[in-house]
N, C-alpha and C. Protein backbone atom coordinates (compact mmCIF):
# COMPACT_ATOMS: atom_id res chain seq x y z
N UNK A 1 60.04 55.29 33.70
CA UNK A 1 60.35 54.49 32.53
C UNK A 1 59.10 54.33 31.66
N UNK A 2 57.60 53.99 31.88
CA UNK A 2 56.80 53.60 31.65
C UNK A 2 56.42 55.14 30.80
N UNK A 3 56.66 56.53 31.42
CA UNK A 3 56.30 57.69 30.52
C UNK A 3 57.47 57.71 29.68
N UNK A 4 58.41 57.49 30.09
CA UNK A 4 59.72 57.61 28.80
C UNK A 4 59.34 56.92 27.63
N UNK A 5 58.98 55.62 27.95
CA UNK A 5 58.84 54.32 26.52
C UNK A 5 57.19 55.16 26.01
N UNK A 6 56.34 55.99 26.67
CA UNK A 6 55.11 55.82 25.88
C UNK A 6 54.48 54.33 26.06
N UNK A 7 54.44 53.98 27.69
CA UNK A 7 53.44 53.02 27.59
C UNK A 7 52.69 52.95 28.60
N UNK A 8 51.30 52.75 29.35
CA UNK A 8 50.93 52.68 30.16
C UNK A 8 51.41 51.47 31.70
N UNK A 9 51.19 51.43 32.84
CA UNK A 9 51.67 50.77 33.57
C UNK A 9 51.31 49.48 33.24
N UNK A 10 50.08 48.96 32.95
CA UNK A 10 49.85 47.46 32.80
C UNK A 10 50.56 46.80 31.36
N UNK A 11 50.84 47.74 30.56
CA UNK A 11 51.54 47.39 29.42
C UNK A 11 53.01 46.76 29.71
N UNK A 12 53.52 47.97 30.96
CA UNK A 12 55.17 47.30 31.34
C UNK A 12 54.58 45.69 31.88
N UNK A 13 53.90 45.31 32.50
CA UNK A 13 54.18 44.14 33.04
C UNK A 13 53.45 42.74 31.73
N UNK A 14 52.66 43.21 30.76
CA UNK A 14 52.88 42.48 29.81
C UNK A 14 53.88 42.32 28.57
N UNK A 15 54.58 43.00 28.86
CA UNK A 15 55.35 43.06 27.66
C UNK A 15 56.87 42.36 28.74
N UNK A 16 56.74 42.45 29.83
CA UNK A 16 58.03 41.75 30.20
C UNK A 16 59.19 42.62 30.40
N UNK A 17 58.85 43.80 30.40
CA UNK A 17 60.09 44.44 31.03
C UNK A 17 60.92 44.37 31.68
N UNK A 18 62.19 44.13 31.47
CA UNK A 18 63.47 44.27 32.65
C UNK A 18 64.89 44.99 32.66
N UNK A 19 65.49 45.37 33.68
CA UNK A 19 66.81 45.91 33.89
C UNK A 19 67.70 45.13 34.19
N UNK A 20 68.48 44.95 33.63
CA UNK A 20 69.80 44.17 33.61
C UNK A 20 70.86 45.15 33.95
N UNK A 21 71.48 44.66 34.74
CA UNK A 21 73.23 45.64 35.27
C UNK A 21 74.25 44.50 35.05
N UNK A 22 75.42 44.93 34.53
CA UNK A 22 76.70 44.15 34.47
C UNK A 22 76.76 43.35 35.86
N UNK A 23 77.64 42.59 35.45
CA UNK A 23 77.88 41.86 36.86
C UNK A 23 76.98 40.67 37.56
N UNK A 24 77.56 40.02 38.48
CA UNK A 24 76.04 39.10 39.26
C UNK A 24 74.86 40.02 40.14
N UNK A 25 75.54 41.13 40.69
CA UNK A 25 74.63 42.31 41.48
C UNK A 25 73.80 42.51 40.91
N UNK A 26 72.37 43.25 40.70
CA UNK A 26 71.20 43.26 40.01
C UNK A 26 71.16 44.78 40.62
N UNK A 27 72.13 46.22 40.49
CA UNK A 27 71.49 47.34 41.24
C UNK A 27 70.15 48.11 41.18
N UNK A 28 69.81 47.83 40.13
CA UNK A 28 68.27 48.51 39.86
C UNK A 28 66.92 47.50 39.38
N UNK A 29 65.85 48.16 39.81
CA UNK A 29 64.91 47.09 39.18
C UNK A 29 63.69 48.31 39.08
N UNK A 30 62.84 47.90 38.42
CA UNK A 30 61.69 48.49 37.72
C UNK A 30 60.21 48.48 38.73
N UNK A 31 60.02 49.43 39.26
CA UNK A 31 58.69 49.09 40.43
C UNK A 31 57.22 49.11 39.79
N UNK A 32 57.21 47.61 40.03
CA UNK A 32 55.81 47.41 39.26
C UNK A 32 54.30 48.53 39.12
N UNK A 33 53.92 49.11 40.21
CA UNK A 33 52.97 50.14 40.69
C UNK A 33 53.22 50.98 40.50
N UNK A 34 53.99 51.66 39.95
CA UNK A 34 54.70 53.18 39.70
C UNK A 34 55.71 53.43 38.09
N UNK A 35 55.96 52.44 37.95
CA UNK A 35 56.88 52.19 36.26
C UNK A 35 58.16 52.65 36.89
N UNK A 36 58.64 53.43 37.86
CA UNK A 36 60.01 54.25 37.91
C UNK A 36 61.00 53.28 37.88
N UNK A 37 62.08 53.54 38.00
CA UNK A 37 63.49 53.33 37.89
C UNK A 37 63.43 53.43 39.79
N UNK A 38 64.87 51.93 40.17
CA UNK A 38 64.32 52.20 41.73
C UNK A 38 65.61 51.42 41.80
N UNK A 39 66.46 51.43 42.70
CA UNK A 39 67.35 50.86 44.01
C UNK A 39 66.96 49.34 43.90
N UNK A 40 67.45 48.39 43.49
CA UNK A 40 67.24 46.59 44.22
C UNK A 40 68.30 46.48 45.14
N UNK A 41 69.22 47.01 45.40
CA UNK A 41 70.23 46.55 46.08
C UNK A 41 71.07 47.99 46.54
N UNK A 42 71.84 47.90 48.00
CA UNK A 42 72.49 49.11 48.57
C UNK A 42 73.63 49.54 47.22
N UNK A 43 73.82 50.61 47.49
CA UNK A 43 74.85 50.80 46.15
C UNK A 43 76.01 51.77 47.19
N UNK A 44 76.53 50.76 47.36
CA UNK A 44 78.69 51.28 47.74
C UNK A 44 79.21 51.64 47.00
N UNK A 45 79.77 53.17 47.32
CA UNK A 45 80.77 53.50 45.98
C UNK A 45 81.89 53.04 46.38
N UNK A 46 82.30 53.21 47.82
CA UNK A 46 84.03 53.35 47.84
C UNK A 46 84.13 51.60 47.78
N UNK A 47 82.89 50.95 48.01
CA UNK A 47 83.41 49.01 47.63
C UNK A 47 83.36 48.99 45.77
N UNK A 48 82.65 49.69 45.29
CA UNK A 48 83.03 49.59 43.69
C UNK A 48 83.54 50.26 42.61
N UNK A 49 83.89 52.02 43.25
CA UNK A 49 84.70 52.63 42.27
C UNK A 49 85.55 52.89 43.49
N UNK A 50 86.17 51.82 44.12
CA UNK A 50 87.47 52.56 45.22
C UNK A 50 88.64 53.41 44.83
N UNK A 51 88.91 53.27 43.63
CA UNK A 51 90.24 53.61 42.53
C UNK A 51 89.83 54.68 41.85
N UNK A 52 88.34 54.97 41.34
CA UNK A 52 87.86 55.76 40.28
C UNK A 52 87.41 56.71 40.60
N UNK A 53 87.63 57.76 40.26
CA UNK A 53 87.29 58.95 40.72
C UNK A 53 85.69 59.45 40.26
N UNK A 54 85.29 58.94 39.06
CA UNK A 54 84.00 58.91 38.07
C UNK A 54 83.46 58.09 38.51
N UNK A 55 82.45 57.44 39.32
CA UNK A 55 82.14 55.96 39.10
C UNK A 55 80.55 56.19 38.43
N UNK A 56 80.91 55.13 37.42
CA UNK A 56 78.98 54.85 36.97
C UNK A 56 78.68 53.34 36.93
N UNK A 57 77.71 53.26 36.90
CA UNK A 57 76.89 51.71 37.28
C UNK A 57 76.19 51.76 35.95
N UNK A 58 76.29 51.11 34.81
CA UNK A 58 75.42 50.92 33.91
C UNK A 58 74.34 49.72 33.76
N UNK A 59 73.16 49.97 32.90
CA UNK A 59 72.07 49.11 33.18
C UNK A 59 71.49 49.20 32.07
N UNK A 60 71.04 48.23 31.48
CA UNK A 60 69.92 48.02 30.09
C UNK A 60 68.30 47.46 30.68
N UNK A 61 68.11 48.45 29.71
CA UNK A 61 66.31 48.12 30.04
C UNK A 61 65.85 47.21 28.64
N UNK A 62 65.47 45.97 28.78
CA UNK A 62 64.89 45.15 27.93
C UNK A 62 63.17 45.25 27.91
N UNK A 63 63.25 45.19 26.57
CA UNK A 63 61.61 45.32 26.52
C UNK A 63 61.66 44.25 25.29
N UNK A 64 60.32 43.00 25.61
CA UNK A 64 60.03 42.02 24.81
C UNK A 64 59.30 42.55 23.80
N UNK A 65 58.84 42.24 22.24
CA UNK A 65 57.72 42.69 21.16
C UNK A 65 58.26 43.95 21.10
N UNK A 66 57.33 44.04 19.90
CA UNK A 66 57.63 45.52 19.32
C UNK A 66 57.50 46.76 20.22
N UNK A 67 58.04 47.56 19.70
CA UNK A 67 58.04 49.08 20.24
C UNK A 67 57.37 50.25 18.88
């Protein structure tokens, strides 16, 4: 994430970066030491797309101040 946006690692943690996922579940979160994109929580398909043949998990990355 941190090479995608064009910012260095200490920049993500001042600027307040976060991932938000629908729902109360939180599936992804942002690893401070590395910038990547990472797992917060086990991810079940057949407990959340049991019906769906496609399943996707969507997530917004918030970034505080300018870009």
């Amino acid at each position: 994430v941190a090479k995608d946006l064009g910012l260095q690692l200490p920049a993500l943690r001042d600027r307040g970066i976060r991932v938000v996922s629908e729902g109360r579940t939180q599936y992804f979160a942002l690893h401070g030491k590395t910038g990547h994109l990472v797992t917060a929580e086990r991810i079940d398909r057949e407990q959340l797309c049991e019906r769906v043949q496609q399943c996707v998990l969507r997530c917004e990355l918030i970034v505080e101040g300018e870009m």
